[in-house]
C-alpha atoms as a PDB file:
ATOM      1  CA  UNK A   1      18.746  -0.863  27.185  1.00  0.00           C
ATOM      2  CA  UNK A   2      18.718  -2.615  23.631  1.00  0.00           C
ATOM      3  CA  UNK A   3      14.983  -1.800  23.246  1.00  0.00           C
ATOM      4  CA  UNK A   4      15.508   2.188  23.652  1.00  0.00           C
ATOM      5  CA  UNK A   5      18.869   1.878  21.516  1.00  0.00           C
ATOM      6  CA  UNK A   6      16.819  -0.082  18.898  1.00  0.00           C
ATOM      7  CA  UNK A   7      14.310   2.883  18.753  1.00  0.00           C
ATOM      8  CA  UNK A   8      16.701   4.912  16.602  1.00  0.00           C
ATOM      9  CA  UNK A   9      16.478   2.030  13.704  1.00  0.00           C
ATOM     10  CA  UNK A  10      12.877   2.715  13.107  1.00  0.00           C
ATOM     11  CA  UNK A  11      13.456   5.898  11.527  1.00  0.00           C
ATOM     12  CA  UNK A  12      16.112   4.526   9.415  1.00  0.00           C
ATOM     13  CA  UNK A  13      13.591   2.036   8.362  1.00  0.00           C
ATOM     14  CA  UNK A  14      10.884   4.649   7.474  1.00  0.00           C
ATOM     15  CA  UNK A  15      13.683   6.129   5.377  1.00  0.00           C
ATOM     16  CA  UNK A  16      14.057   3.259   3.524  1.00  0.00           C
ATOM     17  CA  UNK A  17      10.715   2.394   2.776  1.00  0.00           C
ATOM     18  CA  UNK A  18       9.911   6.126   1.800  1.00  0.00           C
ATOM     19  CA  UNK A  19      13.101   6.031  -0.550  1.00  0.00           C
ATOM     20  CA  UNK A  20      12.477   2.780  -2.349  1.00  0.00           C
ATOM     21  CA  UNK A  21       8.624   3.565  -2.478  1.00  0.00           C
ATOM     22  CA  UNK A  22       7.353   0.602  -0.625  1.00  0.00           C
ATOM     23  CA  UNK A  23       3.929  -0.738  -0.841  1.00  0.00           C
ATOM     24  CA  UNK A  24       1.606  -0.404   2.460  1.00  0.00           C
ATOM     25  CA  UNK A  25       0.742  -4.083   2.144  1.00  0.00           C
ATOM     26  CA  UNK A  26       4.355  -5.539   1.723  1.00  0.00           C
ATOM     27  CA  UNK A  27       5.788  -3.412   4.496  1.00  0.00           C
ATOM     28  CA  UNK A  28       5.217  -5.990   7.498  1.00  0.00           C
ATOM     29  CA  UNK A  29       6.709  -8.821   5.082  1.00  0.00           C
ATOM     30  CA  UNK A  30       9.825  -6.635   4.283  1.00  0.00           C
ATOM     31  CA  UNK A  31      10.476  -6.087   8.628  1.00  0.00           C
ATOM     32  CA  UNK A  32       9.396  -9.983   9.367  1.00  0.00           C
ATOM     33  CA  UNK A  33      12.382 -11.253   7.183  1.00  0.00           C
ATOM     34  CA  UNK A  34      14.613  -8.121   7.782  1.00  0.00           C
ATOM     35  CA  UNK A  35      14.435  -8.580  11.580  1.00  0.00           C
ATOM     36  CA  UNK A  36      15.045 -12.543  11.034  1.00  0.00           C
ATOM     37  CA  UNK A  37      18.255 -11.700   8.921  1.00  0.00           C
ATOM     38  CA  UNK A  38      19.294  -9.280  11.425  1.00  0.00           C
ATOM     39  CA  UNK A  39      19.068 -11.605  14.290  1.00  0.00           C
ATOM     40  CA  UNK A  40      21.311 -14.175  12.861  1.00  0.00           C
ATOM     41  CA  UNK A  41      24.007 -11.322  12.091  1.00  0.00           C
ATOM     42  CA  UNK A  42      23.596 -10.217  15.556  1.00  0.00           C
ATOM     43  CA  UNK A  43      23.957 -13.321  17.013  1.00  0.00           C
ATOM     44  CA  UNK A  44      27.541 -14.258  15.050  1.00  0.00           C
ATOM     45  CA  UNK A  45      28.419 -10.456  16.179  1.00  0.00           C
ATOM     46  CA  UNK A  46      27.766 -11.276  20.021  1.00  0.00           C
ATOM     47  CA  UNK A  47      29.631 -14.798  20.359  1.00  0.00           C
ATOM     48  CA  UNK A  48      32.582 -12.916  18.663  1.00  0.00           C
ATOM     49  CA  UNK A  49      32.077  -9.679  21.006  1.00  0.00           C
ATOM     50  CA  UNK A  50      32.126 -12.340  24.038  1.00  0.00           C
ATOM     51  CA  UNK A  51      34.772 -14.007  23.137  1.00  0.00           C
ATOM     52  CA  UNK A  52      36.991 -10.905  22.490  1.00  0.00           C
ATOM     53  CA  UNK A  53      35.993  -9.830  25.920  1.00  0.00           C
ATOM     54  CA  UNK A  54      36.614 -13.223  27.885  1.00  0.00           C
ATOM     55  CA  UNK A  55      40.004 -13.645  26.235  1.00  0.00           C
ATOM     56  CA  UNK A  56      41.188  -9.410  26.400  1.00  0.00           C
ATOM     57  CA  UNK A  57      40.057  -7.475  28.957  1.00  0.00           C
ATOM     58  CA  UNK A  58      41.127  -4.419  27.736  1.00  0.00           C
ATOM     59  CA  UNK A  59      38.696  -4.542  24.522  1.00  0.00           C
ATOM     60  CA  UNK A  60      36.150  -3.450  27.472  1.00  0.00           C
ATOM     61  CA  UNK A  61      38.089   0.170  26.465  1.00  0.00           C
ATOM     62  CA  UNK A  62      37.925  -0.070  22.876  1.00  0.00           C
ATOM     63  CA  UNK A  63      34.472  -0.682  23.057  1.00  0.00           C
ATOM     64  CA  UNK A  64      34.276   2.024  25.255  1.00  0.00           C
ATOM     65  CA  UNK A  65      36.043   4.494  22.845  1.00  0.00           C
ATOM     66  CA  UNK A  66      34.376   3.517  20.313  1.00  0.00           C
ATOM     67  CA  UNK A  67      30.526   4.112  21.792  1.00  0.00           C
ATOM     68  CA  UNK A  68      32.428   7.743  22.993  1.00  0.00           C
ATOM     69  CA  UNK A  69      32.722   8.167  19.743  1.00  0.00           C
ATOM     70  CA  UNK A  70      29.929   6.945  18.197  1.00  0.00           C
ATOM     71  CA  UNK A  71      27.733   9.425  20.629  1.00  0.00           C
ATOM     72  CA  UNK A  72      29.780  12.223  19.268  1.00  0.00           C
ATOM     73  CA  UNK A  73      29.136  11.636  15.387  1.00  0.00           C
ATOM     74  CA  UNK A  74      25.618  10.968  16.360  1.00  0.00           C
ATOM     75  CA  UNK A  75      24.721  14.570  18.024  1.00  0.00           C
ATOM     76  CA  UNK A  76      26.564  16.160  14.961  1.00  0.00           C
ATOM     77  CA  UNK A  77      24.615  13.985  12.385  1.00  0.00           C
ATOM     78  CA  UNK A  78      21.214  14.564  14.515  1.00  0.00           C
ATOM     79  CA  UNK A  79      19.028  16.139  12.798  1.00  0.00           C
ATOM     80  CA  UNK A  80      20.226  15.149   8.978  1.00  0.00           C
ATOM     81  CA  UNK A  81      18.722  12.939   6.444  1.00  0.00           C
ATOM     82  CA  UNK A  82      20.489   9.613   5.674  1.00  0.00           C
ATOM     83  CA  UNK A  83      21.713   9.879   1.678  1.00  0.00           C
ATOM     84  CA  UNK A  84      20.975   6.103   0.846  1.00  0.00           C
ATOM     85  CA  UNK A  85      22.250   6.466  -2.310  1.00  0.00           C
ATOM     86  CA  UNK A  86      25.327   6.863  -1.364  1.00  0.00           C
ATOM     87  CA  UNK A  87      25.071   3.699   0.999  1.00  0.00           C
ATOM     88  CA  UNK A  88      27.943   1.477  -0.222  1.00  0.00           C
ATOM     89  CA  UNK A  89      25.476  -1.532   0.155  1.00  0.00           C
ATOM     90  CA  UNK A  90      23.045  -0.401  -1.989  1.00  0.00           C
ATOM     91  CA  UNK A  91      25.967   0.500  -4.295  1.00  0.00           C
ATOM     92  CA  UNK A  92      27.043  -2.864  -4.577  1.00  0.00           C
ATOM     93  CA  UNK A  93      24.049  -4.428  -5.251  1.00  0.00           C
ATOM     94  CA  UNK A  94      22.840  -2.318  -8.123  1.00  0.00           C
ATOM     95  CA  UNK A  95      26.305  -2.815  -9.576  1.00  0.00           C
ATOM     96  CA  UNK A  96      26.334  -6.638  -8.860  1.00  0.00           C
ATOM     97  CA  UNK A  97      23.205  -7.889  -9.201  1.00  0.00           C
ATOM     98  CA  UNK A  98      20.374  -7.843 -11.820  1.00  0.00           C
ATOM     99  CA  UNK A  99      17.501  -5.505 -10.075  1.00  0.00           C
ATOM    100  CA  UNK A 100      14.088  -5.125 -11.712  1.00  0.00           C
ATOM    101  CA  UNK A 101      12.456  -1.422 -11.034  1.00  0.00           C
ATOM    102  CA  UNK A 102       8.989  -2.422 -10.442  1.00  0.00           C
ATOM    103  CA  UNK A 103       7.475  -4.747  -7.129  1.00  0.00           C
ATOM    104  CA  UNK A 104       6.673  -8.309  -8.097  1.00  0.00           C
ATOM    105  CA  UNK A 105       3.760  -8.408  -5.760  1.00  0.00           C
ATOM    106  CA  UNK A 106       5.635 -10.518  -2.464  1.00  0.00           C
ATOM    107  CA  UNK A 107       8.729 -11.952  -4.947  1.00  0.00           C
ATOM    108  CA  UNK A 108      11.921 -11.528  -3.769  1.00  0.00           C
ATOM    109  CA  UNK A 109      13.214 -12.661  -7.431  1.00  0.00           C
ATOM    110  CA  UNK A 110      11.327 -13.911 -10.831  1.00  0.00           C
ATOM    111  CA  UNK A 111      13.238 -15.527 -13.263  1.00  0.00           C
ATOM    112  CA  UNK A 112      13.144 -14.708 -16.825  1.00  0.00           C
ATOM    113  CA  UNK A 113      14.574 -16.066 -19.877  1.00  0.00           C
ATOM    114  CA  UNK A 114      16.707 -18.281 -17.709  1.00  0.00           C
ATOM    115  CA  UNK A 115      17.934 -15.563 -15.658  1.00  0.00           C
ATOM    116  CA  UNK A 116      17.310 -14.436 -11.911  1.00  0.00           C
ATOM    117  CA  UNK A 117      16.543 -10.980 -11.569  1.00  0.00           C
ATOM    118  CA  UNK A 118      15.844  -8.993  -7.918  1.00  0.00           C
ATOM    119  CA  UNK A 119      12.794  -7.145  -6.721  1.00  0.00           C
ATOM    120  CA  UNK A 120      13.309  -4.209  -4.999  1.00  0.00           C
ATOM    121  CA  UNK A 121      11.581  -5.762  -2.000  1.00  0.00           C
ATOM    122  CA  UNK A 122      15.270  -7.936  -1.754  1.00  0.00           C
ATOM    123  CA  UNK A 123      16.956  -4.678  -1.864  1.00  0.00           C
ATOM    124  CA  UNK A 124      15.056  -3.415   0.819  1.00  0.00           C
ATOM    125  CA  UNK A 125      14.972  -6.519   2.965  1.00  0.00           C
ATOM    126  CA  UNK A 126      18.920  -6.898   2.566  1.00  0.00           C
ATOM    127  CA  UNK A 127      18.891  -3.047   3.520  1.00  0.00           C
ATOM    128  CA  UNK A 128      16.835  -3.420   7.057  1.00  0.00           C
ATOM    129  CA  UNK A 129      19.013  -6.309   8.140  1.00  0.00           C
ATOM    130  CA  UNK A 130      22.583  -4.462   7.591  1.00  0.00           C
ATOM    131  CA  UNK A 131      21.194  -1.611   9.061  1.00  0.00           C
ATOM    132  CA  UNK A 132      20.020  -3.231  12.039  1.00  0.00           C
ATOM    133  CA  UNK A 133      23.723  -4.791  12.038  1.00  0.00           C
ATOM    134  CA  UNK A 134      25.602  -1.589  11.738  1.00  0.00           C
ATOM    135  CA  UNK A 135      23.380   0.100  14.629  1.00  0.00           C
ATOM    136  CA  UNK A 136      24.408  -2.968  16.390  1.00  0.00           C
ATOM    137  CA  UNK A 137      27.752  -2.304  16.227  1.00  0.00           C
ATOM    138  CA  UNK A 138      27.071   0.620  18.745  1.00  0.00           C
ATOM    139  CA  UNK A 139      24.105  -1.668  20.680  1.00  0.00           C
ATOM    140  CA  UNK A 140      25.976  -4.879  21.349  1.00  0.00           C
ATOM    141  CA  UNK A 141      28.880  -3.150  23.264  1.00  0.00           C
ATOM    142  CA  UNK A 142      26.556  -0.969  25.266  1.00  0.00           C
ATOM    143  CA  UNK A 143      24.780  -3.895  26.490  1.00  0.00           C
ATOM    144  CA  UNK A 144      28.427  -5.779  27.418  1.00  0.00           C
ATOM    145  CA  UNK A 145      28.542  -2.880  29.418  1.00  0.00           C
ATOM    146  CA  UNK A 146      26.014  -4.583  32.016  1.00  0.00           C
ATOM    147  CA  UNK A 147      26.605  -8.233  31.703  1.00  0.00           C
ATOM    148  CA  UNK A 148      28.912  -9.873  29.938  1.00  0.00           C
ATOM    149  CA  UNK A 149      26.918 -13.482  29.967  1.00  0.00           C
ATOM    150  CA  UNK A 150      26.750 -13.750  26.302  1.00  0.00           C
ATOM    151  CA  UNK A 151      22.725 -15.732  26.748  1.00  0.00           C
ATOM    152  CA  UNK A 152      21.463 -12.250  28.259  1.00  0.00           C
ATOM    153  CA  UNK A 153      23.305 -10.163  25.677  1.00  0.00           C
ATOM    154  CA  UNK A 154      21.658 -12.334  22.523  1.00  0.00           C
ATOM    155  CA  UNK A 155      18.107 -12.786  24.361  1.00  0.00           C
ATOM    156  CA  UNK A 156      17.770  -8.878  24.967  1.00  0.00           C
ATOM    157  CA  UNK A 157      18.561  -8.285  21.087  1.00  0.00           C
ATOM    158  CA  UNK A 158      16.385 -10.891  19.940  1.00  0.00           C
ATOM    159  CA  UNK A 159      13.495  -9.200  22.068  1.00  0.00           C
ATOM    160  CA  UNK A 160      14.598  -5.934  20.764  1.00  0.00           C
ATOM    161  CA  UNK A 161      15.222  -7.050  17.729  1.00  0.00           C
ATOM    162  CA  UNK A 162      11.582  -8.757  17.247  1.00  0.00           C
ATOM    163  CA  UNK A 163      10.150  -5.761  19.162  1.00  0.00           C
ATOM    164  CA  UNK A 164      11.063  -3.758  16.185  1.00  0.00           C
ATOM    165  CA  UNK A 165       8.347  -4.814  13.941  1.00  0.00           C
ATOM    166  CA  UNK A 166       5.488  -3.654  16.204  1.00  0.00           C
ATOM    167  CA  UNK A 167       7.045  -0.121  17.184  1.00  0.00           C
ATOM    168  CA  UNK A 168       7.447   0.757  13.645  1.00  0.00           C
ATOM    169  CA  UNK A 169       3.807   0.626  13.285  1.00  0.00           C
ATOM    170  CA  UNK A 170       3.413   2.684  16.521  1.00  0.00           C
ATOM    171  CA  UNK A 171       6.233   4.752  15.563  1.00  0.00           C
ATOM    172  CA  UNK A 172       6.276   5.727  12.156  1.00  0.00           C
ATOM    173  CA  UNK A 173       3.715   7.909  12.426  1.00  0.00           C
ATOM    174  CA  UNK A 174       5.083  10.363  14.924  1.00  0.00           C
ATOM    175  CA  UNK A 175       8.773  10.194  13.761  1.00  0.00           C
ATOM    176  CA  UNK A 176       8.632  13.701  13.144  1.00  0.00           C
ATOM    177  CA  UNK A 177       7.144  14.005  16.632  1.00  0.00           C
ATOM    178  CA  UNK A 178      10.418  13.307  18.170  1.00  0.00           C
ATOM    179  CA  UNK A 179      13.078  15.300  16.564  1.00  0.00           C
ATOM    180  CA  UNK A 180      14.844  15.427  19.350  1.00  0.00           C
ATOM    181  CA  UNK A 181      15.353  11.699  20.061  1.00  0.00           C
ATOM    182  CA  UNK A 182      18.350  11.407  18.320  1.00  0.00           C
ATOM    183  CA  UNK A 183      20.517  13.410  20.613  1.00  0.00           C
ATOM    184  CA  UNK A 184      18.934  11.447  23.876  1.00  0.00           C
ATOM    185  CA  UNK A 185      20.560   8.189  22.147  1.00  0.00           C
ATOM    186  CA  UNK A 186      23.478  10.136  21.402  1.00  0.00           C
ATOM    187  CA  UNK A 187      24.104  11.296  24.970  1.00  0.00           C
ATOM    188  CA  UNK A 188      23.096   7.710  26.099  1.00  0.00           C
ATOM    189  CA  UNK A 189      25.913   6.141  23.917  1.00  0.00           C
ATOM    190  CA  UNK A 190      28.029   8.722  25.245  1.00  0.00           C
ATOM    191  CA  UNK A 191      27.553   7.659  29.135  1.00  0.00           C
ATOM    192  CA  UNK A 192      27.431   4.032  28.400  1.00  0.00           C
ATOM    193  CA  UNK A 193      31.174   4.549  26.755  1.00  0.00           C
ATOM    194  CA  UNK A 194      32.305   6.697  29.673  1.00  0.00           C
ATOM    195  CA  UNK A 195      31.097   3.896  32.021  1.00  0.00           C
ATOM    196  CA  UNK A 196      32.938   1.492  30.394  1.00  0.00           C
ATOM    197  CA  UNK A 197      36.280   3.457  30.200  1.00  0.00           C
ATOM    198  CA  UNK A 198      35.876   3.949  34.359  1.00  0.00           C
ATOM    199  CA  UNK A 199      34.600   0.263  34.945  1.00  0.00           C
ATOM    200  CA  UNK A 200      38.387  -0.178  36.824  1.00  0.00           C
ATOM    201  CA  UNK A 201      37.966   2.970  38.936  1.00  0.00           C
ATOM    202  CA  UNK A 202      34.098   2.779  39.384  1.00  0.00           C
ATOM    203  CA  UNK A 203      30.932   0.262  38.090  1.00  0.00           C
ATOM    204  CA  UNK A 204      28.121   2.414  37.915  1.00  0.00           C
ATOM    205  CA  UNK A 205      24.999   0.138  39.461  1.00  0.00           C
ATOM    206  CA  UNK A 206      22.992  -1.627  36.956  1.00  0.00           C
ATOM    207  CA  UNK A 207      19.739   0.363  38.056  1.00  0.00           C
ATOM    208  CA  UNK A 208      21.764   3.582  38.171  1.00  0.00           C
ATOM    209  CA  UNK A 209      22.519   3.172  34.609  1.00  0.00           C
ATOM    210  CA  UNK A 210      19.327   2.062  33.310  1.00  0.00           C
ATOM    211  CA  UNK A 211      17.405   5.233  35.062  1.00  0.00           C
ATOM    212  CA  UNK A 212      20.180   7.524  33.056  1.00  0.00           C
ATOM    213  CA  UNK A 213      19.064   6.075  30.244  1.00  0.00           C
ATOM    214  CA  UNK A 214      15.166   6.152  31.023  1.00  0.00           C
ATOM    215  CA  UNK A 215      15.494   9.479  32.458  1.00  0.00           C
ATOM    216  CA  UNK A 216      17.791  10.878  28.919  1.00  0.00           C
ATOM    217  CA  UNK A 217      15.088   9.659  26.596  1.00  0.00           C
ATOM    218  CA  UNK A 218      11.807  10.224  27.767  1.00  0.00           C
ATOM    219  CA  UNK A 219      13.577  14.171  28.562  1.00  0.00           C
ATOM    220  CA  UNK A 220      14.559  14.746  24.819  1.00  0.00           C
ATOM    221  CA  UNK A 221      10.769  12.896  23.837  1.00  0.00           C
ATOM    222  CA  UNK A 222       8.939  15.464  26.041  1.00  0.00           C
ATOM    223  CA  UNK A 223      11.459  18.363  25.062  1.00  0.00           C
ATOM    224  CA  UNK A 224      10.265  17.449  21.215  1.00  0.00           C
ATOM    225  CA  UNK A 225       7.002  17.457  21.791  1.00  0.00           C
ATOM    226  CA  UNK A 226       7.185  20.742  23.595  1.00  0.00           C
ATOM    227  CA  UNK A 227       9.995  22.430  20.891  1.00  0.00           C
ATOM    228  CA  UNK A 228       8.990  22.234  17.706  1.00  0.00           C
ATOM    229  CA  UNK A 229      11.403  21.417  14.957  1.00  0.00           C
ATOM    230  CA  UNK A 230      13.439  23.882  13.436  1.00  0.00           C
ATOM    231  CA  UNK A 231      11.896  25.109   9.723  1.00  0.00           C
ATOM    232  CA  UNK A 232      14.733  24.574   7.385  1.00  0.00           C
ATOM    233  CA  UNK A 233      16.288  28.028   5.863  1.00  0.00           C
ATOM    234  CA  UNK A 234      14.991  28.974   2.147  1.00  0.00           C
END
């Protein structure tokens, strides 16, 4: 479940390496300490989902609401280009912190004339782990959804997590293979937040759900490899 959730951060990752113009060579460094970030922040995210869960039953529903949701704003955004700078992260950085223009080689920083100034390989590293966070805000509660034993919950996004590195490389090049991915994880968020809203009527089996899932995205892979993408209007 996390790893086909977790497939819809690679293209946000190829976005931000196309937009900030990242070197070939210093890509695998930038995901290596980007996933690492992103794992602590997902871990402090889980014990707190857990916790909400063990204590109030009924944020099982708000979690459920909110994936709903989440599927619904995702099939209307499929299809549409992330404007990064307009990402209110970015934002803050380039009007908090000193950022040089031009790669240092690996540096994260340099200092100069007393002064610590940013490469844009920080930027970009600080940018792969908050995304990964804020897709996890839709992940974590989908996985709550089949267990709420918060040791299987962090172990599945750590695997995920880690397993992000190596499908970027098998990924990236046929992102625009799969245009139509981003409406299979739309429709999956959508079921996963339906099965949590009718958990007290009905629990959907484990299996059950995972072949929904299975089934949902390797459809909308083969449907984009058979439909091409639309060309966009002149």
């Amino acid at each position: 479940m996390e790893k086909s959730l977790a497939v819809d951060n690679i293209f946000v990752f190829l976005t931000i390496f196309t937009y900030f113009a990242v070197p070939e060579e210093q890509r695998q460094r930038a995901l290596v300490i980007g996933v690492l970030g992103a794992i602590v922040l997902r871990a402090i995210m889980i014990f707190a989902g857990a916790a909400l869960l063990a204590r109030f039953h009924w944020m099982l529903y708000v979690f459920g609401i909110f994936l709903l949701v989440t599927g619904v704003k995702m099939w209307i955004a499929a299809g549409q280009e992330p404007d990064l700078a307009r990402n209110p992260v970015l934002r803050w950085m380039r009007g908090h912190l000193p950022l040089l223009r031009n790669y240092q080689g690996n540096a994260l920083s340099v200092l100069r004339n007393g002064r610590r100034l940013y490469t844009p390989l920080f930027v970009v590293i600080v940018m792969i782990a908050i995304t990964d966070v804020i897709f996890a805000v839709d992940s974590i509660p989908a996985i709550f959804a089949i267990t709420y034993d918060p040791f299987i919950v962090l172990t599945s996004n750590v695997f995920a997590v880690l397993g992000l590195r190596a499908m970027f490389f098998l990924l990236a090049g046929m992102a625009d293979r799969f245009h139509l991915l981003p409406y299979g994880l739309a429709l999956v968020l959508a079921f996963i937040g339906t099965k949590m809203l009718i958990v007290d009527l009905y629990k959907i089996p484990v299996l059950a759900s995972l072949a929904v899932v299975a089934v949902v995205l390797a459809a909308t892979m083969v449907l984009s490899l058979l439909l091409p993408p639309r060309e966009p209007a002149d």
